[in-house]
Protein backbone atom coordinates (compact mmCIF):
# COMPACT_ATOMS: atom_id res chain seq x y z
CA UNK A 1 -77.86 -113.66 28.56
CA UNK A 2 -79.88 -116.02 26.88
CA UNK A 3 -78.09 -118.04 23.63
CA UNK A 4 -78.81 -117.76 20.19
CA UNK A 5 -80.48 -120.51 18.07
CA UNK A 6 -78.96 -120.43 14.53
CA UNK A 7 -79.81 -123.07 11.58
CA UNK A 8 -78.52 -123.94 8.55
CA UNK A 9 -80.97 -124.89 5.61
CA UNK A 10 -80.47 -126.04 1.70
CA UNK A 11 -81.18 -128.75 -0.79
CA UNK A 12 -78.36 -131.65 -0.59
CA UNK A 13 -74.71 -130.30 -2.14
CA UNK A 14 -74.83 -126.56 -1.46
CA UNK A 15 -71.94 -126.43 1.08
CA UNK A 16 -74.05 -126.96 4.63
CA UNK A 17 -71.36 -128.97 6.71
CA UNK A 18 -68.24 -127.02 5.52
CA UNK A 19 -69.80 -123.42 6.37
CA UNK A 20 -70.93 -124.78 9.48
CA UNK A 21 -67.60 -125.42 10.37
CA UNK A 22 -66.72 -121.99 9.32
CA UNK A 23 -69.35 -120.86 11.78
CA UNK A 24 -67.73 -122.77 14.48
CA UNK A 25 -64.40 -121.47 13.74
CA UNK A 26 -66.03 -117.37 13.99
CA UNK A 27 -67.92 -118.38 17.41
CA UNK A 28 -64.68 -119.28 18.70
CA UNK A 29 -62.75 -116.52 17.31
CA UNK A 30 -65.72 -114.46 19.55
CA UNK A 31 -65.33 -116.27 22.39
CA UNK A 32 -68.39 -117.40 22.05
CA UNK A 33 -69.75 -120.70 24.11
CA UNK A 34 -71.71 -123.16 21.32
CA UNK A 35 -72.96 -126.56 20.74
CA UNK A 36 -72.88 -127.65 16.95
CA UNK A 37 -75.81 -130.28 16.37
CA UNK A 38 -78.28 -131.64 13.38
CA UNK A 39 -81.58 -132.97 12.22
CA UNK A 40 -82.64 -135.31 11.84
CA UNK A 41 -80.11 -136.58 14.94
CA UNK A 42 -78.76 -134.67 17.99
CA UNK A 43 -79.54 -137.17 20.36
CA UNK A 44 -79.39 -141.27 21.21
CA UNK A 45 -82.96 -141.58 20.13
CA UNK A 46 -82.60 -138.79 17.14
CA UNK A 47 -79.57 -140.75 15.80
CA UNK A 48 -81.16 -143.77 15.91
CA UNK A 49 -83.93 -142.41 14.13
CA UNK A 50 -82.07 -140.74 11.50
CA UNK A 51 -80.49 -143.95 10.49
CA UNK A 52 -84.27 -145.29 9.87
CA UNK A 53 -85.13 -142.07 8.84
CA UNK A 54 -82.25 -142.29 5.75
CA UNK A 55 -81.66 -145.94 5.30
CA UNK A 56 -84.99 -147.68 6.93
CA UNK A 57 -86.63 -148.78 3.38
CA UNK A 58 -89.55 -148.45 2.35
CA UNK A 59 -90.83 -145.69 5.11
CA UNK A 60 -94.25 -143.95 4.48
CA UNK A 61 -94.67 -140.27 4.31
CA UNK A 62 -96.78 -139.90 7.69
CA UNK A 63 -94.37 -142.20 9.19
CA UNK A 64 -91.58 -139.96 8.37
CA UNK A 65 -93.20 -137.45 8.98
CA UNK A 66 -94.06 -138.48 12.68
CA UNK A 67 -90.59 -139.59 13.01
CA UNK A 68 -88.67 -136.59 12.03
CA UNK A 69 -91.11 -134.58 14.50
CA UNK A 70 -90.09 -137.48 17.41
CA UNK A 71 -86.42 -136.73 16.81
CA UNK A 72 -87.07 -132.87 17.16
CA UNK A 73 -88.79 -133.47 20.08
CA UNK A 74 -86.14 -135.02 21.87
CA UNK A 75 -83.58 -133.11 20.84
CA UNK A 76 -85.29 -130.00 21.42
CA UNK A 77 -86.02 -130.99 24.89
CA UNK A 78 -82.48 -132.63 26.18
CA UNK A 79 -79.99 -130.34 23.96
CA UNK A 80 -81.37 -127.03 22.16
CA UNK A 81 -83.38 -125.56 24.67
CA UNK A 82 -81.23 -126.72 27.56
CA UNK A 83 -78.17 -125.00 25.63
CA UNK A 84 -80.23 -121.82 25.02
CA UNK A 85 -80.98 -121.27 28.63
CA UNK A 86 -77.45 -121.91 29.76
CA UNK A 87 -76.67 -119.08 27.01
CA UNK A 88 -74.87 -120.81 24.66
CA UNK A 89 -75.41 -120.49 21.15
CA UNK A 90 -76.51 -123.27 18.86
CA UNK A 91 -75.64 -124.43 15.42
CA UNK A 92 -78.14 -126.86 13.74
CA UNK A 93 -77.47 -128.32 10.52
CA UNK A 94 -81.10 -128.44 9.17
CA UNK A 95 -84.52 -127.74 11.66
CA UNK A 96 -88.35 -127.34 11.10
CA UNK A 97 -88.03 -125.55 7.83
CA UNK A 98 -86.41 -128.47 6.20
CA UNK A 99 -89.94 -130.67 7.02
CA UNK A 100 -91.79 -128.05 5.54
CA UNK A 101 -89.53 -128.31 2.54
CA UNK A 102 -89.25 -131.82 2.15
CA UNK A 103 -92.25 -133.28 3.41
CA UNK A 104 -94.31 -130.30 2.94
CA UNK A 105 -92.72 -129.30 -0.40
CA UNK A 106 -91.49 -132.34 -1.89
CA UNK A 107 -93.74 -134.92 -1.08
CA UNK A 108 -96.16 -132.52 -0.99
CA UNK A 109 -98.11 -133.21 1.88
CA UNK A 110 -100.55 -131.25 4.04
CA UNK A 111 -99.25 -127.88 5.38
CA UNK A 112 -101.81 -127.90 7.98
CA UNK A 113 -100.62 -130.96 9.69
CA UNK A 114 -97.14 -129.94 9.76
CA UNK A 115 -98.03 -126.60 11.32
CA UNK A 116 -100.10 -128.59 14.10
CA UNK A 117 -97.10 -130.84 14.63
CA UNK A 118 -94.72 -127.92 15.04
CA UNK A 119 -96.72 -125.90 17.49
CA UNK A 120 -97.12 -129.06 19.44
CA UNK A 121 -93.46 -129.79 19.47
CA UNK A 122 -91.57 -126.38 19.85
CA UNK A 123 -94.19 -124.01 20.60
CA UNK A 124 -92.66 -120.38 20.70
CA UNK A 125 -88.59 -122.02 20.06
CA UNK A 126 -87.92 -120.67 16.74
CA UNK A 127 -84.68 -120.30 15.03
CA UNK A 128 -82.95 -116.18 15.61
CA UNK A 129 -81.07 -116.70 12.22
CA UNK A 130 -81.81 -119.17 9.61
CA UNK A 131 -79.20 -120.06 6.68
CA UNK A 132 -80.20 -120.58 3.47
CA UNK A 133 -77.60 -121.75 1.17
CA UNK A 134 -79.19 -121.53 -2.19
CA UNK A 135 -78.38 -123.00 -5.60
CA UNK A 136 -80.16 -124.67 -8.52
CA UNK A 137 -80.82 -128.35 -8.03
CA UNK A 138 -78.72 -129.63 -10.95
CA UNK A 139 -75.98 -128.15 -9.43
CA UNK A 140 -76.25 -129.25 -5.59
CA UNK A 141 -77.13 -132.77 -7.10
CA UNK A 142 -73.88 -133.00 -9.16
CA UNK A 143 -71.94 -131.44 -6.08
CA UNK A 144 -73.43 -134.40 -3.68
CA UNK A 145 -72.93 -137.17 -5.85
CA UNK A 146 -68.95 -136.50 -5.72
CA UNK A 147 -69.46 -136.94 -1.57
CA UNK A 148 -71.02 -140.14 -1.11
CA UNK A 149 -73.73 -142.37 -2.14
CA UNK A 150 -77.58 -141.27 -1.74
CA UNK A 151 -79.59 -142.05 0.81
CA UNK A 152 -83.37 -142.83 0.85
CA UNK A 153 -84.35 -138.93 0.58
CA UNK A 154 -81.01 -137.96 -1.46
CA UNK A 155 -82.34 -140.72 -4.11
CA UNK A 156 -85.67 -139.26 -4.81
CA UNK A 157 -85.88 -137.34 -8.45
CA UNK A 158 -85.14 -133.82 -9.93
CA UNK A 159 -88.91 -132.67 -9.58
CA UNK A 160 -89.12 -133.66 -5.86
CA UNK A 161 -85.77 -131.02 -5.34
CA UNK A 162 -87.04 -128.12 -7.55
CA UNK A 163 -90.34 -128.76 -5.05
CA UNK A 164 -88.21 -128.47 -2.22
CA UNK A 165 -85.82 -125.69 -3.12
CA UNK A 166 -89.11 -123.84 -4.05
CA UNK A 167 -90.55 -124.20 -0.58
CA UNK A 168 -86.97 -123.29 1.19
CA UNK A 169 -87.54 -120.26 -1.06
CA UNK A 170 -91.29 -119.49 -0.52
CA UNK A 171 -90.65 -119.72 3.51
CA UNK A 172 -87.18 -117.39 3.07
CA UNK A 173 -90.03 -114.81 2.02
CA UNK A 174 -92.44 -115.17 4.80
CA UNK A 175 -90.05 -114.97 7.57
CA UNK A 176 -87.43 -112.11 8.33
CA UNK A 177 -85.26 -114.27 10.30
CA UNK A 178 -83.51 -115.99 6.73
CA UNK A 179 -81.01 -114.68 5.06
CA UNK A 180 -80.91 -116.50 1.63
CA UNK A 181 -76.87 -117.00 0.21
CA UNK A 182 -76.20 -117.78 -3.11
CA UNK A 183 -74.13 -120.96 -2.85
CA UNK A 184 -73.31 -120.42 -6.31
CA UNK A 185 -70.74 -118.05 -5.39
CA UNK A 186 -66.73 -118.81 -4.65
CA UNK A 187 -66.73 -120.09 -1.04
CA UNK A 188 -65.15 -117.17 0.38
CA UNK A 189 -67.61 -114.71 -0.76
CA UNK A 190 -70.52 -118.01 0.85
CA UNK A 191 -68.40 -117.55 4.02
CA UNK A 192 -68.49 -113.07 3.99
CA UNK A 193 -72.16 -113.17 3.65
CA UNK A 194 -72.12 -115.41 6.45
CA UNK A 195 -69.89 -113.19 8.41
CA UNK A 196 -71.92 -110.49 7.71
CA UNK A 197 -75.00 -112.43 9.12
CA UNK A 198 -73.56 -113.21 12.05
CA UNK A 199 -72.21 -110.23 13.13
CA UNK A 200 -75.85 -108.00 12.51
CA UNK A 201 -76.94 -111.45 15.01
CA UNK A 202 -73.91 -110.22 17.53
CA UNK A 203 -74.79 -106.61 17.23
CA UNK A 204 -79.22 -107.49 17.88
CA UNK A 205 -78.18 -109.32 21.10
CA UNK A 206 -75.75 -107.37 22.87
CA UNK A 207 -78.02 -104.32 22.94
């Protein structure tokens, strides 16, 4: 049986790493055979990226555009897909969604040329379930700046985030395979719906 491809999605500060780790903890509890990766990142080349990506300086928005869609390339190529076929199921903190959130949404550039890039780079490979930890921007701003200190894209203003939350949002409502959580909640009612996500993605794939 073929593996499932699962991503998690969200502005910075609405609880992305610690429910992945409570995803981890369920696939085990299955029995089930993962890898746990994340964008930008994954591989040598996507890590090495990702650190220009976040703390390169003064990076243009084609560039990082073109540079997120390098990473994804790679990693698609030596981990996901590889993974997938061997039936494992993958975690990925973040995927093609957050481009069209970020770059697409918040720095508001051409739709059109992010579509192009995705269809050149993964084709048919889209996520089965996609995450989408949802809260108001204030919020997941004041949660992230307890964790550490910004990075390049963490330090851009309030209006860039409300553009991005708004695109997360928009692309929740085109596509059936989101399930939008309100990380607003207490974590343990976060970590039910999750449950409960996961389980209707157990139940699809064993029929």
């Amino acid at each position: 049986m073929k593996g499932c491809f699962i991503t998690i999605e969200g502005i910075e500060g609405v609880g992305k790493t610690t429910n992945l780790k409570f995803i981890q903890a369920w696939l085990e509890k299955q029995g089930i055979e993962y890898i746990s990766t994340r964008e930008p990142g994954g591989t040598d080349l996507g890590e090495r990226l990702r650190e220009l990506l976040l703390h390169g300086g003064d990076v243009s928005s084609e560039a990082e555009l073109l540079m997120m869609f390098a990473s994804r390339s790679q990693h698609l190529e030596k981990l996901i897909k590889p993974a997938i076929d061997q039936g494992k199921w993958v975690i990925c903190d973040r995927f093609t969604d957050s481009t069209y959130a970020y770059q697409g949404g918040g720095r508001q550039m051409n739709l059109s040329s992010i579509e192009s890039l995705e269809t050149l780079v993964h084709k048919n490979v889209q996520p089965d379930l996609t995450l989408l930890l949802d809260a108001p921007v204030e919020i997941g701003r004041e949660r992230a700046a307890k964790r550490s200190a910004a990075d390049r894209i963490e330090a851009e203003d309030l209006a860039f985030f409300n553009r991005v939350r708004d695109m997360f949002l928009a692309r929740a409502k085109q596509y059936d395979r989101f399930k939008v959580i309100d990380a607003t909640q207490s974590l343990e009612d976060v970590q039910t719906n999750i449950e409960t996500s996961l389980e209707h993605l157990l139940q699809r794939e064993s029929v």
